[in-house]
C-alpha atoms as a PDB file:
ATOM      1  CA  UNK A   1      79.884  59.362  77.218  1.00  0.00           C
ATOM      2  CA  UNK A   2      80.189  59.931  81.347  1.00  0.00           C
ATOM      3  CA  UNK A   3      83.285  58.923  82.960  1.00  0.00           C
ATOM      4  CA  UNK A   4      83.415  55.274  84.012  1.00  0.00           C
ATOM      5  CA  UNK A   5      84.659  54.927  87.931  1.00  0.00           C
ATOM      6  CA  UNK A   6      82.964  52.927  90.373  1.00  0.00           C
ATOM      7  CA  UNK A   7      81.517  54.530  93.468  1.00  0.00           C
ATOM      8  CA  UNK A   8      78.883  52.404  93.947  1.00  0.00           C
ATOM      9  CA  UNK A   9      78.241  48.687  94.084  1.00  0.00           C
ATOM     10  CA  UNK A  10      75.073  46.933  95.572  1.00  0.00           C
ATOM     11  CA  UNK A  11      74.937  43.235  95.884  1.00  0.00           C
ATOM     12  CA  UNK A  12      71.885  41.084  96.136  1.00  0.00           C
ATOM     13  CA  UNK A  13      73.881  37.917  98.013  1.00  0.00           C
ATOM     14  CA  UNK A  14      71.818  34.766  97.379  1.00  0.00           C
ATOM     15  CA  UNK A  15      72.180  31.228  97.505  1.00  0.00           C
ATOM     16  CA  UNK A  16      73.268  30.754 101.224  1.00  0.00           C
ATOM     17  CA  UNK A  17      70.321  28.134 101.482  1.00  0.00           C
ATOM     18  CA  UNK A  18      71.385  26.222  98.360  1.00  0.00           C
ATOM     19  CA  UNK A  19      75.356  26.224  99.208  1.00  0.00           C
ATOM     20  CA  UNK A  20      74.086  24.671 102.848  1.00  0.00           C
ATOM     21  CA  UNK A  21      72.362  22.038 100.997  1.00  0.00           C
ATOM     22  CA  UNK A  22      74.630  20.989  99.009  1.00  0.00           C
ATOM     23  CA  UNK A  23      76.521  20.394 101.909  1.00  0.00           C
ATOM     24  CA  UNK A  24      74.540  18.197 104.020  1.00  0.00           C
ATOM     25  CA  UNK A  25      73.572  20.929 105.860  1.00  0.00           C
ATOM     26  CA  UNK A  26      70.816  23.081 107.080  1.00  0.00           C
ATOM     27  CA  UNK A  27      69.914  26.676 105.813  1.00  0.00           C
ATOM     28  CA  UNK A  28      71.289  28.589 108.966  1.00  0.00           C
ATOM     29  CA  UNK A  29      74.523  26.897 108.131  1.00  0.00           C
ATOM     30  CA  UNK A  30      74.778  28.440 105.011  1.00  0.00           C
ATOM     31  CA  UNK A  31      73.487  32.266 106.312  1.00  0.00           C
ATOM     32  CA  UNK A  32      76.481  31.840 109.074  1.00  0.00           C
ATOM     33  CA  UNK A  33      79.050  31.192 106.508  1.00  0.00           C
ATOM     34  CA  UNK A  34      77.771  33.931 104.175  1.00  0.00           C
ATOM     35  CA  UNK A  35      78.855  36.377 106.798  1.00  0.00           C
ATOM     36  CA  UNK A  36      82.706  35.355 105.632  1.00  0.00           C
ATOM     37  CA  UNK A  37      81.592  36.715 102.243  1.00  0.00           C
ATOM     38  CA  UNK A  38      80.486  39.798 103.544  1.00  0.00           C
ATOM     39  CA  UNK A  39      83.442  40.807 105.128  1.00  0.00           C
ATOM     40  CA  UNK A  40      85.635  40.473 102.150  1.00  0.00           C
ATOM     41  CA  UNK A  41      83.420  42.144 100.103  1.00  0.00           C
ATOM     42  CA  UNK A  42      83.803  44.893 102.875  1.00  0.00           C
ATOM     43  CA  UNK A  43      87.790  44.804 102.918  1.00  0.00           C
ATOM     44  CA  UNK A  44      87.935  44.014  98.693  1.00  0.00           C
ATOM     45  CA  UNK A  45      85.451  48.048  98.512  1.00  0.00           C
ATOM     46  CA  UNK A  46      88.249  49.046 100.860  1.00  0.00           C
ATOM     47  CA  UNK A  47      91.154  48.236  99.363  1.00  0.00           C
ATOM     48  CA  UNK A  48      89.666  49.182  96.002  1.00  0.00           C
ATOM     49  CA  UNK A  49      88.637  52.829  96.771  1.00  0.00           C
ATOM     50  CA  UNK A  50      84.750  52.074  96.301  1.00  0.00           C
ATOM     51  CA  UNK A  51      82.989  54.697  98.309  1.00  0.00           C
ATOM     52  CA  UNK A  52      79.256  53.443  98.645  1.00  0.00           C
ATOM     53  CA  UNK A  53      78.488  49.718  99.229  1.00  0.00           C
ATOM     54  CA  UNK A  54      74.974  48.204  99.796  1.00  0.00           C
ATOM     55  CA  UNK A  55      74.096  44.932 100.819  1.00  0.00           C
ATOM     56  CA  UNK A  56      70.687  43.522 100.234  1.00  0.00           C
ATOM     57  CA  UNK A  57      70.093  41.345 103.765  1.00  0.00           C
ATOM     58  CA  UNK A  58      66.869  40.965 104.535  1.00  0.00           C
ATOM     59  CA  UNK A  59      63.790  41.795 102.165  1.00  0.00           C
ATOM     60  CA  UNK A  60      59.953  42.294 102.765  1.00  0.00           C
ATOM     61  CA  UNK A  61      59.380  39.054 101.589  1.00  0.00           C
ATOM     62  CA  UNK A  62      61.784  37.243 103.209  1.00  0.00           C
ATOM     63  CA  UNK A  63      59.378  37.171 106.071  1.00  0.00           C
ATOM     64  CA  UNK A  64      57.499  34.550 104.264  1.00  0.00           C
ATOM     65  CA  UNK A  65      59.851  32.121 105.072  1.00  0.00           C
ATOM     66  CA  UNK A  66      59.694  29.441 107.905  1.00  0.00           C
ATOM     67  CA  UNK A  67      59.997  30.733 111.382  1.00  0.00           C
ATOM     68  CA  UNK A  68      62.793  29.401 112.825  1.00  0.00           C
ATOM     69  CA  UNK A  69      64.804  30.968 109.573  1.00  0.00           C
ATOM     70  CA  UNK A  70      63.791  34.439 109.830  1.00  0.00           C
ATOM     71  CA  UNK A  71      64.810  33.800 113.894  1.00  0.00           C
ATOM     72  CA  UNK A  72      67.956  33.005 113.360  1.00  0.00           C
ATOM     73  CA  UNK A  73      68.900  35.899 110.597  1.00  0.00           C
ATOM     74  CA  UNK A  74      67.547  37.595 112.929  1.00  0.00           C
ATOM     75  CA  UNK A  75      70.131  36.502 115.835  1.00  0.00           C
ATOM     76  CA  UNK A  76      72.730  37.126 113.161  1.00  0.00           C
ATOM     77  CA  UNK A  77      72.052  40.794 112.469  1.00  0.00           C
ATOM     78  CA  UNK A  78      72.624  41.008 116.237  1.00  0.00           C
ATOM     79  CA  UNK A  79      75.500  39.649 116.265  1.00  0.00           C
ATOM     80  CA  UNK A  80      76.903  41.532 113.480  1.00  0.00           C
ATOM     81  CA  UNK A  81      75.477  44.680 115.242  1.00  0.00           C
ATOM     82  CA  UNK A  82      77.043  43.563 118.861  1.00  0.00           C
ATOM     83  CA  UNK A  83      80.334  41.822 117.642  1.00  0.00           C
ATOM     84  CA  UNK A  84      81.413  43.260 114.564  1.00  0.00           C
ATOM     85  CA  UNK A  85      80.485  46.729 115.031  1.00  0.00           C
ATOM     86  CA  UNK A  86      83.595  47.777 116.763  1.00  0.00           C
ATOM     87  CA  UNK A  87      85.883  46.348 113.827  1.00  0.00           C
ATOM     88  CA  UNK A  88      83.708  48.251 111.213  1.00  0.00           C
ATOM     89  CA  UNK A  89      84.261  51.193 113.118  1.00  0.00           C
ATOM     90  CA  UNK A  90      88.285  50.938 113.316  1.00  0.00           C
ATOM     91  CA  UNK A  91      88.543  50.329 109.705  1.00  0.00           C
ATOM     92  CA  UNK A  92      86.511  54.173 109.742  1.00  0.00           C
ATOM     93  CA  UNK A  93      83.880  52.570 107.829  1.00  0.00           C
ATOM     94  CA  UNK A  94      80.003  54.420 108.437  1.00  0.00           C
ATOM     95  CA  UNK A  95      77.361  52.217 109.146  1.00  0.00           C
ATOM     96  CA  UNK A  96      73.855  52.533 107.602  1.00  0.00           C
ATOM     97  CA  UNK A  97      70.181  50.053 107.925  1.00  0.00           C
ATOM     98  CA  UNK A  98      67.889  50.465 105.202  1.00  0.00           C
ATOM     99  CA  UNK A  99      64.562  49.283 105.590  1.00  0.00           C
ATOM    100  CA  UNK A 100      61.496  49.470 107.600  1.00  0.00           C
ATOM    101  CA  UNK A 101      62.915  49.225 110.826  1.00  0.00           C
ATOM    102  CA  UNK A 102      60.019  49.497 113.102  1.00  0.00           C
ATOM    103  CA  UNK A 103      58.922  45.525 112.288  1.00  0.00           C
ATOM    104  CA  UNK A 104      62.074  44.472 114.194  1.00  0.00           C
ATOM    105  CA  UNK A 105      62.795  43.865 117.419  1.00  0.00           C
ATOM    106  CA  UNK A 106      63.106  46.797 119.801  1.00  0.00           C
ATOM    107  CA  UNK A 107      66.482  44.628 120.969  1.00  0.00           C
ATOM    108  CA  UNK A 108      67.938  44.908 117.365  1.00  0.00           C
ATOM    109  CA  UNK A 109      66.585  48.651 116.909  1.00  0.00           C
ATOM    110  CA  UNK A 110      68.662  49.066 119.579  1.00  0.00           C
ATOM    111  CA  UNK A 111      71.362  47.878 118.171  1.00  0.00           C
ATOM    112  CA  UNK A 112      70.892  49.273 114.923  1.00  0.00           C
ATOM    113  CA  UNK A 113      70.411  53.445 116.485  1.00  0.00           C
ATOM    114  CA  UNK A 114      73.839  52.490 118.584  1.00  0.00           C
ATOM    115  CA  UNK A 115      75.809  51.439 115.828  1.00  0.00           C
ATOM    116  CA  UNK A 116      74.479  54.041 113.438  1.00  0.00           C
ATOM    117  CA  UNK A 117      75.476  56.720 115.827  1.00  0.00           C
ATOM    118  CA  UNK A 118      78.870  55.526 117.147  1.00  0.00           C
ATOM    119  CA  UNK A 119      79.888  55.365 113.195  1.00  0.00           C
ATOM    120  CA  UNK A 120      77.745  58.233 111.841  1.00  0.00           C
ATOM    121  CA  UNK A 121      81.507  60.354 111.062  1.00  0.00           C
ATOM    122  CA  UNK A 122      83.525  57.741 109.290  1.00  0.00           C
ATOM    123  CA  UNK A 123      84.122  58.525 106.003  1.00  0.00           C
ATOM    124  CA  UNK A 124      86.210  55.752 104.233  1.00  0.00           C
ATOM    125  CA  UNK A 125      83.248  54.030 102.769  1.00  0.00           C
ATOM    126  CA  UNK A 126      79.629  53.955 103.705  1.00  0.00           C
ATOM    127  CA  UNK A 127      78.259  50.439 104.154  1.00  0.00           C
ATOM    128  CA  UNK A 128      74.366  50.206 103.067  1.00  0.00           C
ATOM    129  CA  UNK A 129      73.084  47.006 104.814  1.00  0.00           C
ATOM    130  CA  UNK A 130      69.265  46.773 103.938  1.00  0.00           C
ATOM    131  CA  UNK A 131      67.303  44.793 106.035  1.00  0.00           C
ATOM    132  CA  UNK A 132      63.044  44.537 105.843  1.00  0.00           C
ATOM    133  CA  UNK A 133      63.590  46.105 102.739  1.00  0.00           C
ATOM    134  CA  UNK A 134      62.053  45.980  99.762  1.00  0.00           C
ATOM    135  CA  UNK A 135      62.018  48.950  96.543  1.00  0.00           C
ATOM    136  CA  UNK A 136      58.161  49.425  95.994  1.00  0.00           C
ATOM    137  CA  UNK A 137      57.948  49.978 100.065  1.00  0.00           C
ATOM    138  CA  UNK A 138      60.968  52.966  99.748  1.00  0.00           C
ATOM    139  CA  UNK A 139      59.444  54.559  96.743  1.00  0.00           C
ATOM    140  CA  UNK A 140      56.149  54.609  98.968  1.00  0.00           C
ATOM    141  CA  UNK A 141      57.413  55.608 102.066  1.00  0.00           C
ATOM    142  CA  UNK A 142      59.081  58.481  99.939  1.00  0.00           C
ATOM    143  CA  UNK A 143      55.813  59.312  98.203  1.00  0.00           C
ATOM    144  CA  UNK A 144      54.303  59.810 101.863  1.00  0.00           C
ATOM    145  CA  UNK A 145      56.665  61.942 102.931  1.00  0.00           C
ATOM    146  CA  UNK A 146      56.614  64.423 100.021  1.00  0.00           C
ATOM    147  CA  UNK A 147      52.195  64.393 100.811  1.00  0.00           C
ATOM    148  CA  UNK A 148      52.886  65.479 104.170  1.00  0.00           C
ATOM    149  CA  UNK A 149      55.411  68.033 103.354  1.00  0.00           C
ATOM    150  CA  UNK A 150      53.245  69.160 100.538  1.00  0.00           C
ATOM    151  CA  UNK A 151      49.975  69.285 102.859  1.00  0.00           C
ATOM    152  CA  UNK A 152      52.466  71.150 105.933  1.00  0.00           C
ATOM    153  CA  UNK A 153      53.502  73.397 102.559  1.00  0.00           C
ATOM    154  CA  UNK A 154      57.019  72.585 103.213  1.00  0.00           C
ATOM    155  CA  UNK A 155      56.946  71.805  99.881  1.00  0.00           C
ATOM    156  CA  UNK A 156      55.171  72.714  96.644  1.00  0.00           C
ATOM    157  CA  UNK A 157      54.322  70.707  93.717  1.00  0.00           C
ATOM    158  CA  UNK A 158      56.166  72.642  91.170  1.00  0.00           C
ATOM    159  CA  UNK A 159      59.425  71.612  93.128  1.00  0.00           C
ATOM    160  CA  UNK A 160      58.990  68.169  93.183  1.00  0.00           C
ATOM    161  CA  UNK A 161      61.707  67.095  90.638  1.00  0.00           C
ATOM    162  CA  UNK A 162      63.982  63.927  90.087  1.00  0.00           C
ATOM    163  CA  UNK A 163      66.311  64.834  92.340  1.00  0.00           C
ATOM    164  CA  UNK A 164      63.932  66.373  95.067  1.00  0.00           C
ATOM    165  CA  UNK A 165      62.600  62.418  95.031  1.00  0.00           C
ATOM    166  CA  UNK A 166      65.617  60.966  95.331  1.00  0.00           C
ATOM    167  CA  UNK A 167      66.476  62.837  99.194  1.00  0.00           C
ATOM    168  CA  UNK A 168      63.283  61.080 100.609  1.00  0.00           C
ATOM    169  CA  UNK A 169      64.192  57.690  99.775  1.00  0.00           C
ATOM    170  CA  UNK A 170      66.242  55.098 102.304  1.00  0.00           C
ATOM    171  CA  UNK A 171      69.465  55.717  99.950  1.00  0.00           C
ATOM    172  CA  UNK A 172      69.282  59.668  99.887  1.00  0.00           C
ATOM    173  CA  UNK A 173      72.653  60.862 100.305  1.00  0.00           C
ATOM    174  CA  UNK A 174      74.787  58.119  98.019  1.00  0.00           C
ATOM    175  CA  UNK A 175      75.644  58.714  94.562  1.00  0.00           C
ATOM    176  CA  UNK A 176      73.237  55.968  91.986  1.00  0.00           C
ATOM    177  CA  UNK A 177      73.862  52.437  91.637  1.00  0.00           C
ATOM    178  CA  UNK A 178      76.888  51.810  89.286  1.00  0.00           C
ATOM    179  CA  UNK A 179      76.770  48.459  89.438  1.00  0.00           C
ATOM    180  CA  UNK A 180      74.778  45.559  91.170  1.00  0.00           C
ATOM    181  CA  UNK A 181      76.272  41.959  91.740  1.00  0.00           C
ATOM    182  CA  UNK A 182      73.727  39.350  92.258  1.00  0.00           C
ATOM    183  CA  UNK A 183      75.152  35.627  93.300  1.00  0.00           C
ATOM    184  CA  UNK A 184      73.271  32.639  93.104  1.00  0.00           C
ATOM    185  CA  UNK A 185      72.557  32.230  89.449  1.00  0.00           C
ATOM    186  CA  UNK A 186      68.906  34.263  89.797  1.00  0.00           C
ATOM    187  CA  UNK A 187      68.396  36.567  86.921  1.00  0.00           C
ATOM    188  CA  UNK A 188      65.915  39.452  88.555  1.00  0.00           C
ATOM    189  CA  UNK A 189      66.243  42.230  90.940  1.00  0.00           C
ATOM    190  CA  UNK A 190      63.585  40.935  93.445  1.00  0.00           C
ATOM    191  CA  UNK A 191      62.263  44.378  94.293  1.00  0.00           C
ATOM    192  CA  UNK A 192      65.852  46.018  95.200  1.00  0.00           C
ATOM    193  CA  UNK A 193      66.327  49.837  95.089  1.00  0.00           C
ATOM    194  CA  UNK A 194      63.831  50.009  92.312  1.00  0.00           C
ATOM    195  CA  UNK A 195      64.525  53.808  91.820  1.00  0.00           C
ATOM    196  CA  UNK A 196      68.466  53.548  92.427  1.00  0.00           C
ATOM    197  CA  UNK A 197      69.096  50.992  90.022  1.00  0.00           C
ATOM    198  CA  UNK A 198      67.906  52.809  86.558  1.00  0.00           C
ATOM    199  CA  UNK A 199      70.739  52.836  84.753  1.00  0.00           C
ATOM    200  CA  UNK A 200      73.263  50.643  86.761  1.00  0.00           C
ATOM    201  CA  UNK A 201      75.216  47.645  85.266  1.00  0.00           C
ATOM    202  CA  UNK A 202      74.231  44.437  85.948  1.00  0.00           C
ATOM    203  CA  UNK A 203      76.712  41.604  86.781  1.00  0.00           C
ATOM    204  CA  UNK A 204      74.849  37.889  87.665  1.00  0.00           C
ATOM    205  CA  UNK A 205      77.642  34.725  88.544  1.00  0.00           C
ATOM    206  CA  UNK A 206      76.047  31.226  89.454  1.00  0.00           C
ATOM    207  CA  UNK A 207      78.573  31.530  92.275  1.00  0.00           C
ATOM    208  CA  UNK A 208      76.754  30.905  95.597  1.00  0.00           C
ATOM    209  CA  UNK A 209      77.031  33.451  98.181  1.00  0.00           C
ATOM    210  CA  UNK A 210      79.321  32.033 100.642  1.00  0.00           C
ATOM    211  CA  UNK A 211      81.897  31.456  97.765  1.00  0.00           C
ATOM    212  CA  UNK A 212      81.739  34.957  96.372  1.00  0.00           C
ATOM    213  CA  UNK A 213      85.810  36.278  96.712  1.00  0.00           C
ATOM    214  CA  UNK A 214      87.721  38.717  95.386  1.00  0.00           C
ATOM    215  CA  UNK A 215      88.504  37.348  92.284  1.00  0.00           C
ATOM    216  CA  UNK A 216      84.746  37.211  91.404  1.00  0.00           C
ATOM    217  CA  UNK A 217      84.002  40.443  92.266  1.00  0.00           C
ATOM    218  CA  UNK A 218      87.137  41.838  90.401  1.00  0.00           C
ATOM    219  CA  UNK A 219      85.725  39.941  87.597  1.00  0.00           C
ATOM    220  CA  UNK A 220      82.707  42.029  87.394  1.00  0.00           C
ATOM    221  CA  UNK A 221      84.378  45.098  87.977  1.00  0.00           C
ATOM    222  CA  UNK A 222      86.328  44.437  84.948  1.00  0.00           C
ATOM    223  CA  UNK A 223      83.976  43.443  82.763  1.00  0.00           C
ATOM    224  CA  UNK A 224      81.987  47.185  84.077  1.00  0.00           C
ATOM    225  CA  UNK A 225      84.886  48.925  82.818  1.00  0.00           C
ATOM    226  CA  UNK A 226      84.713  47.222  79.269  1.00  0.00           C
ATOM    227  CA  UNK A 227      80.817  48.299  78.939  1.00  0.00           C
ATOM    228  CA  UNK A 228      80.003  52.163  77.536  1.00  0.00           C
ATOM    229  CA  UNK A 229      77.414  53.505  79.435  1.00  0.00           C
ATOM    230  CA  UNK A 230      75.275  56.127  77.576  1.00  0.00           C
ATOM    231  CA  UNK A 231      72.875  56.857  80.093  1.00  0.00           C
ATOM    232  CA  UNK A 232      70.706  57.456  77.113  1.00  0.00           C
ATOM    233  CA  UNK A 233      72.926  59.558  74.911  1.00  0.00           C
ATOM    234  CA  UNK A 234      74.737  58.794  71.776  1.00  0.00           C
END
């Protein structure tokens, strides 16, 4: 049996629509709050030595929804980006957007390239925020990628492998998925790091996004610990 120790968590944060509601209060509302929730889990990985944490934001679908949503997460990425960037950086945490970039605003590319660079050295834990992202569109663009370097014979087929796949995808230099979180009281993935998440542990609460704390997400880091993971063997 492989060693059990946590050095990577990805959460899939939902429900900031449904906590608004319940409030009297309209969806943006709730996405504001949620931002709260993101910085603990932030400061919780911290404190808790987890080295790799990735935050589903913003999937490929997620452009479906009404306009003047998708606007305003959009104004809230920036302002993450512009405002917050600084304090992720003193807390010597590295900064990374997954996703299809090149659908977003050249603004908030901007943004994104700035705050990529000015934390590309820190090293105390590597914050995956995935935004226009969805799994089937990263195992694609990775499949590209390897057809070009294959046609350019950078590449041949016989050296195409597992692990050769797994350095042309959007998460290619983080160690797998040990466990994803998802809030909200959903019980699917919804096309999230498809390839990452083969054998990760699963952990789903009912709790809403913008009340996800510590004490929840110690929860499911304790109940990881009490599950043997095989990984296929006996």
């Amino acid at each position: 049996m492989c060693k059990k120790i946590i050095k990577h968590v990805a959460i899939i944060m939902d429900g900031n629509g449904r906590w608004a509601k319940k409030k009297g209060k309209n969806r943006i509302f709730g996405h504001k709050y949620g931002i709260k929730s993101v910085f603990r889990v932030i400061n919780f990985s911290l404190l808790h030595n987890i080295k790799f944490l990735t935050l589903y934001a913003f999937s490929t679908e997620n452009w479906n929804r009404p306009y003047f949503e998708v606007n305003n997460l959009m104004y809230i990425f920036q302002y993450i980006l512009k405002k917050k960037i600084y304090y992720i950086h003193k807390k010597n945490i590295r900064l990374k957007i997954i996703g299809n970039i090149k659908k977003l605003s050249v603004k908030l590319q901007k943004n994104i390239f700035f705050a990529e660079k000015l934390t590309h050295k820190n090293s105390n834990l590597i914050l995956n925020i995935a935004i226009n992202y969805g799994g089937r569109w990263d195992i694609i663009q990775a499949v590209k990628k390897i057809i070009k370097q294959v046609k350019d014979k950078k590449l041949l087929l016989k050296d195409i492998t597992e692990k050769k796949f797994d350095y042309f995808l959007s998460v290619n230099d983080f160690n797998p998925v040990d466990l994803v979180i998802r809030t909200g009281g959903k019980y699917r993935v919804s096309n999230f790091l498809l390839w990452q998440i083969a054998y990760s542990e699963f952990f789903f609460t009912k709790v809403l996004w913008p009340d996800f704390n510590d004490k929840i997400f110690q929860c499911a880091i304790d109940i990881f610990y009490k599950r043997k993971r095989s990984f296929g063997m006996l």
